[in-house]
Protein backbone atom coordinates (compact mmCIF):
# COMPACT_ATOMS: atom_id res chain seq x y z
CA UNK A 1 0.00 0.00 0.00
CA UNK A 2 1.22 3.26 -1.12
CA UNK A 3 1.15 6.21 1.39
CA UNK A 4 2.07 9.90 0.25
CA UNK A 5 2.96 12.62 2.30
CA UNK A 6 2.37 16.45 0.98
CA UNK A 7 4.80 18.57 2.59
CA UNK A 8 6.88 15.56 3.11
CA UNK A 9 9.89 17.43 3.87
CA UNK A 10 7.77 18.94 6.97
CA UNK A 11 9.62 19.01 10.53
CA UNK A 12 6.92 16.44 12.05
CA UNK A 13 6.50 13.86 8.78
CA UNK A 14 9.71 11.38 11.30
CA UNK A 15 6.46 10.68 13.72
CA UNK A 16 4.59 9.61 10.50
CA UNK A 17 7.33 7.10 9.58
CA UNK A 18 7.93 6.47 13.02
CA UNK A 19 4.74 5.24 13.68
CA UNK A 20 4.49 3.19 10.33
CA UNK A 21 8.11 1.52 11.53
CA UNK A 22 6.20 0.67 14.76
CA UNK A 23 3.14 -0.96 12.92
CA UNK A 24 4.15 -2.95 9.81
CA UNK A 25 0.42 -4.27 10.03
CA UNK A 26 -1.03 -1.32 8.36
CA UNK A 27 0.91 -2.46 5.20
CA UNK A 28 2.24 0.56 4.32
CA UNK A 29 5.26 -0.82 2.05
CA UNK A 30 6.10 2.60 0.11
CA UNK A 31 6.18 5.87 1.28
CA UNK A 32 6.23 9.00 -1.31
CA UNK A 33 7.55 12.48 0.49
CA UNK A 34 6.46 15.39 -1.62
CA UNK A 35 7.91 19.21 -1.31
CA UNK A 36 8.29 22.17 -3.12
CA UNK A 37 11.83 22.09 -1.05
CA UNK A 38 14.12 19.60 -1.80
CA UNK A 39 16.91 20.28 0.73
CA UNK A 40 14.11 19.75 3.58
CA UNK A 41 13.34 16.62 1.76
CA UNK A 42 16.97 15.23 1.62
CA UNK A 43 16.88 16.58 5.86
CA UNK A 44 14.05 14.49 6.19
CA UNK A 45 15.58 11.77 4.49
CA UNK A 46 18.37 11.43 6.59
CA UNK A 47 16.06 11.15 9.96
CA UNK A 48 14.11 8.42 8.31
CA UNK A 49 17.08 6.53 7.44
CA UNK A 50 17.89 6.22 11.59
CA UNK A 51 14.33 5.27 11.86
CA UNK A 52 14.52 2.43 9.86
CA UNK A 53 17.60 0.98 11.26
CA UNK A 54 17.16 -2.34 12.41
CA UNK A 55 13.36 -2.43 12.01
CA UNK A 56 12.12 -5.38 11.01
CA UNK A 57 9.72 -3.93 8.08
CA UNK A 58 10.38 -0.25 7.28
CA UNK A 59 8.80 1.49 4.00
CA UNK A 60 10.70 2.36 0.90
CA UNK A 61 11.07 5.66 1.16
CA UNK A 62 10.68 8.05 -2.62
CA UNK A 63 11.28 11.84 -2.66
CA UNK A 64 9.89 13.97 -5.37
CA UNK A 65 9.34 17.59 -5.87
CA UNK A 66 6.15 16.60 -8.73
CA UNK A 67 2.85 16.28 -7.14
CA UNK A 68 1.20 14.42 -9.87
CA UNK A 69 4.20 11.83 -9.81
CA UNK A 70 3.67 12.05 -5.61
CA UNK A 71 0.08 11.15 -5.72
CA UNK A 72 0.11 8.81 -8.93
CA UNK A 73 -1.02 5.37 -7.30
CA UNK A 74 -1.41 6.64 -3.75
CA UNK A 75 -4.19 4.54 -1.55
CA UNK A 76 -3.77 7.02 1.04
CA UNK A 77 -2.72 10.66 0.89
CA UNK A 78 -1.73 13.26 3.72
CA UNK A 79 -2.12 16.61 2.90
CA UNK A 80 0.45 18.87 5.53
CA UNK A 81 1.49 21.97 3.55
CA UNK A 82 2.28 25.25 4.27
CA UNK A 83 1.84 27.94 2.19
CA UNK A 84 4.45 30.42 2.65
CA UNK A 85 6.40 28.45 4.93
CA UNK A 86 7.10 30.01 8.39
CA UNK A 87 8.40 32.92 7.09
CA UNK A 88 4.63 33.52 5.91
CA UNK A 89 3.64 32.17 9.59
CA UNK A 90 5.39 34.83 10.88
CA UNK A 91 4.01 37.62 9.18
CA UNK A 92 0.83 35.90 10.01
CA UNK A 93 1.48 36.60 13.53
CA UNK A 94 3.24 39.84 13.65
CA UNK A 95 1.37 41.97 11.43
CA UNK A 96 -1.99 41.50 13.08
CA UNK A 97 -0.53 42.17 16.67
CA UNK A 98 1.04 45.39 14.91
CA UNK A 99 -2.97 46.34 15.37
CA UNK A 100 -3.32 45.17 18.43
CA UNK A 101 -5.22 42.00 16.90
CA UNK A 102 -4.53 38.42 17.98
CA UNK A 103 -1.81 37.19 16.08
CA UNK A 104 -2.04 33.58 15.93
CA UNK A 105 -1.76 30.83 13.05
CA UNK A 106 -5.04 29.68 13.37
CA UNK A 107 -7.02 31.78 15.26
CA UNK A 108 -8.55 35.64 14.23
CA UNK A 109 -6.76 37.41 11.77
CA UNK A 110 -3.47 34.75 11.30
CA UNK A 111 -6.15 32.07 10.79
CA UNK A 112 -8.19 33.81 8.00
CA UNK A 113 -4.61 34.60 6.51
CA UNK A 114 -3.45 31.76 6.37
CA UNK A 115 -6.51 30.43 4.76
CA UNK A 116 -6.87 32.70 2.09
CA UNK A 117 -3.30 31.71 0.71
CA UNK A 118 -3.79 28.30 1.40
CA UNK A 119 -7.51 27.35 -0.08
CA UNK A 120 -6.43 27.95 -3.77
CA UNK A 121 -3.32 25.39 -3.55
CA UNK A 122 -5.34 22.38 -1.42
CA UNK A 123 -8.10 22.61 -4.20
CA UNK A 124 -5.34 22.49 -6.75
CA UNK A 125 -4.28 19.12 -4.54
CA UNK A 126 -7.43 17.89 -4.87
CA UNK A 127 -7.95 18.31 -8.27
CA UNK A 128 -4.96 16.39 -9.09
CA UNK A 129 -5.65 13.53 -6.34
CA UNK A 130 -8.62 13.22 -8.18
CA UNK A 131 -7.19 12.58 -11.75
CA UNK A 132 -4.37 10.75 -10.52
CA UNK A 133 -5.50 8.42 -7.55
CA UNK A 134 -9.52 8.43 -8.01
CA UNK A 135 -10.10 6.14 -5.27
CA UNK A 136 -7.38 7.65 -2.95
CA UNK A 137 -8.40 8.50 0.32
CA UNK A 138 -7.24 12.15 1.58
CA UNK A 139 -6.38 12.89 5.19
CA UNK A 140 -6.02 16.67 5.78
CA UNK A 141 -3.15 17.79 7.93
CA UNK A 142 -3.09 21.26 6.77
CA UNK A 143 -4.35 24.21 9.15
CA UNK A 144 -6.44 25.79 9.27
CA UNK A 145 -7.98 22.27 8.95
CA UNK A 146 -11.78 22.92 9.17
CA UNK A 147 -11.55 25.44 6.60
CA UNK A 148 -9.10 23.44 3.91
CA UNK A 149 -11.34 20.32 3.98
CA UNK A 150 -14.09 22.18 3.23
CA UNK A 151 -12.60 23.29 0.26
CA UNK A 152 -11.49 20.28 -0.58
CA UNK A 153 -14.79 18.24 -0.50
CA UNK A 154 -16.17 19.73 -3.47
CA UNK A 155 -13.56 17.75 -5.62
CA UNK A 156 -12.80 14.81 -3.55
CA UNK A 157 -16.08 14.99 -1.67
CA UNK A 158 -16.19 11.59 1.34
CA UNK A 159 -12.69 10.66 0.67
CA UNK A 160 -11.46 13.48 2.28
CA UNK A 161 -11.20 14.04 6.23
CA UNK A 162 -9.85 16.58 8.59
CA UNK A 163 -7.78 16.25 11.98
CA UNK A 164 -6.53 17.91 14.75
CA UNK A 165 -4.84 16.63 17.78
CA UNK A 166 -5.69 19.39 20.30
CA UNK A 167 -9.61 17.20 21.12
CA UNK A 168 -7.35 14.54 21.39
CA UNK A 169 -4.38 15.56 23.78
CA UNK A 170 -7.39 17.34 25.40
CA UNK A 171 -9.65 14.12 26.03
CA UNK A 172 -6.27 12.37 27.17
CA UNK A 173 -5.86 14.82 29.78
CA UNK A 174 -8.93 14.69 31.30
CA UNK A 175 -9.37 10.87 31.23
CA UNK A 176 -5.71 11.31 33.56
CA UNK A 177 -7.30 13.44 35.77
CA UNK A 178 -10.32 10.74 36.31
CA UNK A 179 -8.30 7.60 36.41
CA UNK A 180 -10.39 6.47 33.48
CA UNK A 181 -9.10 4.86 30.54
CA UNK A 182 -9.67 7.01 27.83
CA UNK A 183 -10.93 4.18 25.83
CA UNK A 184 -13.38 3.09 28.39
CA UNK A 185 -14.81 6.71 28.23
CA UNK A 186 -17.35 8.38 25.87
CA UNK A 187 -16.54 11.63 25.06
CA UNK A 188 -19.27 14.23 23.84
CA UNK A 189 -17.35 17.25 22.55
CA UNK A 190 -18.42 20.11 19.16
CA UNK A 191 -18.08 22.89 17.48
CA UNK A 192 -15.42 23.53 14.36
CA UNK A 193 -11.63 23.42 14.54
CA UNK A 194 -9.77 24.89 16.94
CA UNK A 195 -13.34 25.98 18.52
CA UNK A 196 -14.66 23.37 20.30
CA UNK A 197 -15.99 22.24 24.02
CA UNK A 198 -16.25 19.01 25.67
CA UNK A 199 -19.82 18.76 27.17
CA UNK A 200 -19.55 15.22 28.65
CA UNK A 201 -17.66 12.50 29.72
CA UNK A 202 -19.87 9.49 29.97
CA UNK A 203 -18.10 6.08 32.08
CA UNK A 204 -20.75 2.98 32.18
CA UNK A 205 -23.47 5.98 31.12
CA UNK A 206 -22.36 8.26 34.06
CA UNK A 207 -21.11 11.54 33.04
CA UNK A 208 -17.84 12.07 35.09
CA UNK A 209 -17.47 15.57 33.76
CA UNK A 210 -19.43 17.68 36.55
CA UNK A 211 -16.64 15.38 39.04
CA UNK A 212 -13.92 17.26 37.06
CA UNK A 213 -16.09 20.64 37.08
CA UNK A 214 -16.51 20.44 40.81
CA UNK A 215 -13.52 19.93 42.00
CA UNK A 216 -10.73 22.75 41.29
CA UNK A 217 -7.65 20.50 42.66
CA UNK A 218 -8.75 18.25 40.58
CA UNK A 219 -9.16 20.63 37.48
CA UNK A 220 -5.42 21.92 38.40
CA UNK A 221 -3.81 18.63 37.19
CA UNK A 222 -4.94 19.57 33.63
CA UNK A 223 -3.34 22.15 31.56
CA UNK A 224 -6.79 22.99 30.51
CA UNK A 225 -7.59 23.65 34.21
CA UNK A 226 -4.33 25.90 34.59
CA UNK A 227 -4.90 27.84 31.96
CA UNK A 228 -8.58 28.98 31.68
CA UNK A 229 -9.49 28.78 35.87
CA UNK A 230 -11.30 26.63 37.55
CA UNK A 231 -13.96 29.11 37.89
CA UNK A 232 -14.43 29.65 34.57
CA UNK A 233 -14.68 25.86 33.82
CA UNK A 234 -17.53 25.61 36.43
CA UNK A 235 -19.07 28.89 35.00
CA UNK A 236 -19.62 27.55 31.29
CA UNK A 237 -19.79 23.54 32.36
CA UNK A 238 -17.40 22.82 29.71
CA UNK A 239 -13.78 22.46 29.05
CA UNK A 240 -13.09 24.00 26.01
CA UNK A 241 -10.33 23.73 23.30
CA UNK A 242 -7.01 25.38 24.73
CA UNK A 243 -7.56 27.62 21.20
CA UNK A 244 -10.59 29.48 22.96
CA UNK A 245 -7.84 31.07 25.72
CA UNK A 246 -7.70 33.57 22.91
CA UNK A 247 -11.15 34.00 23.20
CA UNK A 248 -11.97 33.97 26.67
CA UNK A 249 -9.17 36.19 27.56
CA UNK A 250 -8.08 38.15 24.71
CA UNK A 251 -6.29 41.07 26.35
CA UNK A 252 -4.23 38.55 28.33
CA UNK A 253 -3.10 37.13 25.02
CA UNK A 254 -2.79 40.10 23.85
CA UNK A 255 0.03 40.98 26.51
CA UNK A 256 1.63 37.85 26.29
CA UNK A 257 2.46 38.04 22.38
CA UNK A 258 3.92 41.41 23.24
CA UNK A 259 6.37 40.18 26.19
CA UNK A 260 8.28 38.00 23.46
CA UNK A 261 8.68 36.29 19.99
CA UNK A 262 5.89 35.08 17.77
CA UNK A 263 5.63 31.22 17.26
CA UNK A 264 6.91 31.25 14.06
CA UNK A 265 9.80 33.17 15.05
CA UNK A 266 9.97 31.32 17.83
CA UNK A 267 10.35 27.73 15.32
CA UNK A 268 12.35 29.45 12.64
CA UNK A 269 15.07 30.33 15.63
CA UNK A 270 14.64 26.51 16.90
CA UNK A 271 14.48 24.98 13.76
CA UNK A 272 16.96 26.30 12.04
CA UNK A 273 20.31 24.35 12.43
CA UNK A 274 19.01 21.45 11.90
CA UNK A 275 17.82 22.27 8.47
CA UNK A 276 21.22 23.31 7.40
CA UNK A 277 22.92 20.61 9.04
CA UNK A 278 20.68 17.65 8.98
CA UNK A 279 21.42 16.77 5.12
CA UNK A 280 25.39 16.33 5.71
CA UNK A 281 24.96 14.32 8.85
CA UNK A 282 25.35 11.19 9.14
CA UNK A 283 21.69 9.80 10.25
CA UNK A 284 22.27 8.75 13.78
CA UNK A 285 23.84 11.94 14.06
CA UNK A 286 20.40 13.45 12.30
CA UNK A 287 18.08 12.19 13.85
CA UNK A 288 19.24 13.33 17.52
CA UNK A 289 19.15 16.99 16.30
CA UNK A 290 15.93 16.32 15.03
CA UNK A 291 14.66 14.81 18.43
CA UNK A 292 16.29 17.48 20.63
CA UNK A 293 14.61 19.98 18.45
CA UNK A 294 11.24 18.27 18.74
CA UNK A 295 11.17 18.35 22.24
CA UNK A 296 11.80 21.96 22.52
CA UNK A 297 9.16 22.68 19.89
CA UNK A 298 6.75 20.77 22.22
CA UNK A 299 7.78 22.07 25.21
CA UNK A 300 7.15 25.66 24.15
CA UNK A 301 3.69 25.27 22.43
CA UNK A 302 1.51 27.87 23.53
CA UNK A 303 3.85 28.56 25.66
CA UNK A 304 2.38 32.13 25.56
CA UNK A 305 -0.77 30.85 27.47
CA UNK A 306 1.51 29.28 30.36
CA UNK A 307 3.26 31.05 33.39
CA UNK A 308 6.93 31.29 32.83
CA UNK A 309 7.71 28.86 35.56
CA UNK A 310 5.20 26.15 34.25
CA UNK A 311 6.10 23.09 32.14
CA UNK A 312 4.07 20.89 29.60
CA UNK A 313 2.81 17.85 30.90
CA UNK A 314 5.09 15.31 30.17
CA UNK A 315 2.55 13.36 28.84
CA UNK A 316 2.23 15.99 26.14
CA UNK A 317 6.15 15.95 24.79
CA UNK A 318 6.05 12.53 22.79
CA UNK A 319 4.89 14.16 19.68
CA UNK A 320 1.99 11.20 19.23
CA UNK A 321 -0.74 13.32 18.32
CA UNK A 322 -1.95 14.00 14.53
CA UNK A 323 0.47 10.87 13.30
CA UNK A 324 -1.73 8.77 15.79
CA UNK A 325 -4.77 10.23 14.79
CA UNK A 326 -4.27 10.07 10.42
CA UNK A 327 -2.56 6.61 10.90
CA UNK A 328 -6.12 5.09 13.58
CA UNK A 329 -8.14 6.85 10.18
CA UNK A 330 -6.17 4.76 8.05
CA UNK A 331 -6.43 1.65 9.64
CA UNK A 332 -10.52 2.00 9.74
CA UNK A 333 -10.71 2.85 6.17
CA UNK A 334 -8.17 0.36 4.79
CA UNK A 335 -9.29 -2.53 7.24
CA UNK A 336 -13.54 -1.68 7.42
CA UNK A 337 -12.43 -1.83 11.03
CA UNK A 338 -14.83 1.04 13.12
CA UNK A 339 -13.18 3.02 15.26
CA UNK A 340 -14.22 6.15 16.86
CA UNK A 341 -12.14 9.91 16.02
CA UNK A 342 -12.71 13.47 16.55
CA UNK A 343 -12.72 14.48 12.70
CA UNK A 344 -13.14 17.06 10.65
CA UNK A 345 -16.68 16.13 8.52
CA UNK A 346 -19.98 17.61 7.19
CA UNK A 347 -22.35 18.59 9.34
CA UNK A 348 -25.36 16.88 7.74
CA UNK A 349 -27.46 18.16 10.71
CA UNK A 350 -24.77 16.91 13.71
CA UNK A 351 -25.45 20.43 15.12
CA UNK A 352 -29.07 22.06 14.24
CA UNK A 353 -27.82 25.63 13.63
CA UNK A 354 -25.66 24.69 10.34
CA UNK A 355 -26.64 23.86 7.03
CA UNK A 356 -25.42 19.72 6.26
CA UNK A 357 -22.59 21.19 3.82
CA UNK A 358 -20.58 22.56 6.81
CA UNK A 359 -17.55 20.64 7.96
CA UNK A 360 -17.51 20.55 11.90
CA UNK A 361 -15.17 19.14 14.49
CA UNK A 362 -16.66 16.17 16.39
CA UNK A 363 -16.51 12.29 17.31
CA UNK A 364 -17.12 10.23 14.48
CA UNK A 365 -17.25 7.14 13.76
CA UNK A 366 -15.30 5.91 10.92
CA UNK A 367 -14.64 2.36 8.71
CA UNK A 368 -14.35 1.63 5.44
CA UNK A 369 -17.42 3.20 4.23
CA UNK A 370 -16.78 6.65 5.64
CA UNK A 371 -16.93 8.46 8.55
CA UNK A 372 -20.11 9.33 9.94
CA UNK A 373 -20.61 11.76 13.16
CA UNK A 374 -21.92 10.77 15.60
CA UNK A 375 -24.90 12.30 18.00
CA UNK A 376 -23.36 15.94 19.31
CA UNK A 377 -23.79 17.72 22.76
CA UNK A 378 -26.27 20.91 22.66
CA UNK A 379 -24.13 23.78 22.39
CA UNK A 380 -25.71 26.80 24.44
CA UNK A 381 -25.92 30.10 22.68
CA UNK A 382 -22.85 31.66 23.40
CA UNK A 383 -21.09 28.74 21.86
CA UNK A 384 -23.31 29.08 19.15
CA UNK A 385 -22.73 32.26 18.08
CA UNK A 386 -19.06 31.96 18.20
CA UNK A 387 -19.01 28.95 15.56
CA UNK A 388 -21.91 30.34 13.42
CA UNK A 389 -19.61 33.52 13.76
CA UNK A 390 -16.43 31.83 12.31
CA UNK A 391 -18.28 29.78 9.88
CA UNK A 392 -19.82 32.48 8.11
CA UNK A 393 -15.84 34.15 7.73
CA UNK A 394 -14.51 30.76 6.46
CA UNK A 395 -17.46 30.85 3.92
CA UNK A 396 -15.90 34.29 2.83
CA UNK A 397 -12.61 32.84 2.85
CA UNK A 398 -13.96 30.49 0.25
CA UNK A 399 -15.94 32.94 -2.04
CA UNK A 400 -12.52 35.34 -1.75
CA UNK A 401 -10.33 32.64 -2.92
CA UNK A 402 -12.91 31.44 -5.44
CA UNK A 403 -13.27 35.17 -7.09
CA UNK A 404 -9.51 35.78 -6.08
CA UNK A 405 -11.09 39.09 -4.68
CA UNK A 406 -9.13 41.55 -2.23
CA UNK A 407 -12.70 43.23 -1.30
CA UNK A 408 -14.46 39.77 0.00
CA UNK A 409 -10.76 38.63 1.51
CA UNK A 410 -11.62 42.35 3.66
CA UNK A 411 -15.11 41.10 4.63
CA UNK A 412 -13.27 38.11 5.97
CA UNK A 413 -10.86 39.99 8.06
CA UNK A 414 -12.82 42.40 9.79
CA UNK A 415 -16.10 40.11 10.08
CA UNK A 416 -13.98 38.10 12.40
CA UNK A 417 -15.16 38.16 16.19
CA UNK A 418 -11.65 38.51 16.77
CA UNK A 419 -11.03 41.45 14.60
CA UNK A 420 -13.96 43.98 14.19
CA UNK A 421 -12.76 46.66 12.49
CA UNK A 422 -12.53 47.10 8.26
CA UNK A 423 -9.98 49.73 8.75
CA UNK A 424 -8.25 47.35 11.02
CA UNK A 425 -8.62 44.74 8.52
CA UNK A 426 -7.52 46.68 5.49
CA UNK A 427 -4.60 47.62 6.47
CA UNK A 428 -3.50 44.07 7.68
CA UNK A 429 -4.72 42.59 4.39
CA UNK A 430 -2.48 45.40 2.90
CA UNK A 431 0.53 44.55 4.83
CA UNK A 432 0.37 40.98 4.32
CA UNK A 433 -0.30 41.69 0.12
CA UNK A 434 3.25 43.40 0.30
CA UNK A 435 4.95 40.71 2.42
CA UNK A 436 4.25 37.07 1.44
CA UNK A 437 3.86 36.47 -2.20
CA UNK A 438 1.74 33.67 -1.89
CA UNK A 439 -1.35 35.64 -0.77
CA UNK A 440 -1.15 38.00 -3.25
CA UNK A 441 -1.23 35.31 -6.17
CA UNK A 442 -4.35 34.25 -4.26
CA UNK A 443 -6.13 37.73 -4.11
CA UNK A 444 -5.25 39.10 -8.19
CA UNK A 445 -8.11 41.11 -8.42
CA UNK A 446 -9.75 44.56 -6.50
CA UNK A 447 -7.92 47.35 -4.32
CA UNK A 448 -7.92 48.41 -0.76
């Protein structure tokens, strides 16, 4: 079975191959890296080749920089591109907090930035997966994730899935904090990516999560707990996606962006010997400047939302999240083996207040036939308005890209909750047009 990887020479495709090393029963037997880069590829190369060192079935790996000769034959494709690489991340980040906006890759401004660059390439990707591997299956890395598959499904339509490892590491943590096994738990979480709450936690058909609410020690254990109050948690009877810190307190982000680097600037500063070392190493030698650099990226993820003197949960450093989670949708597709995933789907009437066309975040179930959400939590009204809010901006990030219009790519920006202003929002678009290239090839057409 052939397995490609878009944005193959990406700094987290090693816990792909990793994991693939550490299951040979998938049957993964070749494994096609694809990048617009190839010195990241040949860096990525060299990790792999430690990987596979003394494993008793490894993958043949293939590098190309041609995505039609990357997907050509695929069974299963992963889609983990970035469009204007972290230097575009950056800019991302720093021009909206220039405003005083939220400058985040996912979230606000940096979120609806990063989409409109990004749409117009993933339903490029699509187009070819479809001509060149019409029964492939497509498993959507790329951020912001919501938003891509739904521009993808149009072309590839059911084959194509969305995921996210933040309702995972989240669930995780709070099946710690119960001393339940999270696979002895039901977990009733919704809402879109990056915007999401978990409403229940149902054990034997008891719902543990008022246990959690109730008890702030208890609560503390969690970085979820830590970082939005205990209070708060009680207040909304939910624990909510750590991306909705940047909703829920918003001037405290705000202040914390300003007391030091942006993430991107922040990875590009991490990252960057081993990219120019990594190809002339010898792969032992590789793959531990790969690993030590993993562990700091982990250990400084959102590190903006933390207190200076607090560490990630250990727990939370292996790196097994969104490798996990695309290899367990795999496995059910390729094996008609059901399992149940948070994914990225259509709503088809999940939650009541979207139309069926609308991909949301929630626990699906998922086999060879599809994946297929299951029954979702009632979302109160606040929570309500907040996704109907961000849906209707990824819809304009859609109609922008589709019309390749500057005007609608506006309406995005400053229809954002976390934005609200169309002078604000004009002169971020503006910045960005002059900065990374890639958004302005997106948006051709109108003015400012």
């Amino acid at each position: 079975m052939q397995l490609t990887i878009l944005g193959g020479g990406g700094f987290r495709v090693p816990l792909v191959f990793r994991a693939l090393v550490e299951d040979p029963a998938l049957g993964v037997d070749r494994l096609v890296l694809h990048d617009t880069d190839p010195a990241r590829l040949a860096a990525v190369e060299q990790v792999l080749r430690h990987l596979s060192y003394g494993a008793s079935a490894a993958p043949s790996v293939h590098l190309t920089t041609d995505l039609a000769e990357a997907v050509t034959g695929a069974d299963f494709v992963f889609s983990a591109i970035r469009v204007g690489g972290l230097d575009g991340r950056t800019c991302d980040e720093l021009v909206p907090r220039a405003e005083g906006v939220i400058g985040q890759e996912t979230t606000g401004a940096g979120g609806v930035l990063y989409g409109l660059r990004t749409v117009p390439v993933a339903r490029r990707i699509a187009e070819v997966v479809a001509e060149r591997a019409s029964t492939a299956h497509l498993i959507n890395f790329t951020n912001p994730a919501g938003l891509v598959t739904e521009a993808m499904r149009p072309v590839l339509g059911d084959r194509v899935v969305g995921i996210c490892d933040s309702p995972v590491g989240l669930m995780r943590r709070v099946a710690r904090a119960l001393e339940v096994p999270p696979e002895e738990a039901e977990f009733a979480y919704a809402g879109l990516n990056h915007l999401g709450w978990l409403r229940e936690v149902r054990v034997d058909g008891v719902d543990r999560l008022p246990d959690l609410l109730g008890d702030p020690e208890l609560l503390l254990r969690i970085e979820e707990g830590r970082l939005f109050g205990p209070d708060w948690l009680a207040t909304i009877g939910a624990v909510p996606n750590e991306y909705l810190w940047y909703w829920y307190y918003r001037s405290d982000a705000l202040a914390a962006e300003e007391r030091g680097p942006s993430r991107g600037e922040l990875l590009v500063e991490q990252q960057r010997d081993f990219w120019a070392a990594a190809p002339g190493l010898d792969p032992a030698d590789a793959f531990a400047r790969w690993e030590e650099t993993r562990v700091a990226r982990e250990s400084t993820y959102m590190a903006d939302s933390r207190a200076a003197t607090e560490e990630r949960d250990p727990y939370d450093l292996d790196g097994g999240g969104y490798d996990r989670v695309a290899l367990a949708v795999m496995r059910a597709v390729a094996t008609d083996a059901p399992q149940r995933l948070v994914l990225n789907v259509p709503n088809r009437g999940t939650l009541p207040f979207l139309d069926d066309a609308a991909v949301i975040e929630v626990p699906c179930e998922i086999d060879g036939s599809g994946a297929r959400p299951l029954p979702a939590p009632v979302l109160d009204a606040a929570q309500q308005g907040m996704v109907t809010s961000v849906k209707a901006v990824d819809r304009l990030v859609l109609r922008a890209t589709h019309e390749g219009s500057r005007e609608t790519a506006v309406e995005a920006l400053a229809l954002h909750p976390l934005v609200g202003s169309v002078p604000v929002a004009r002169r971020i678009l503006a910045a960005e047009l002059e900065r990374v290239p890639s958004l302005a090839e997106a948006l051709p057409h109108g003015h400012l």
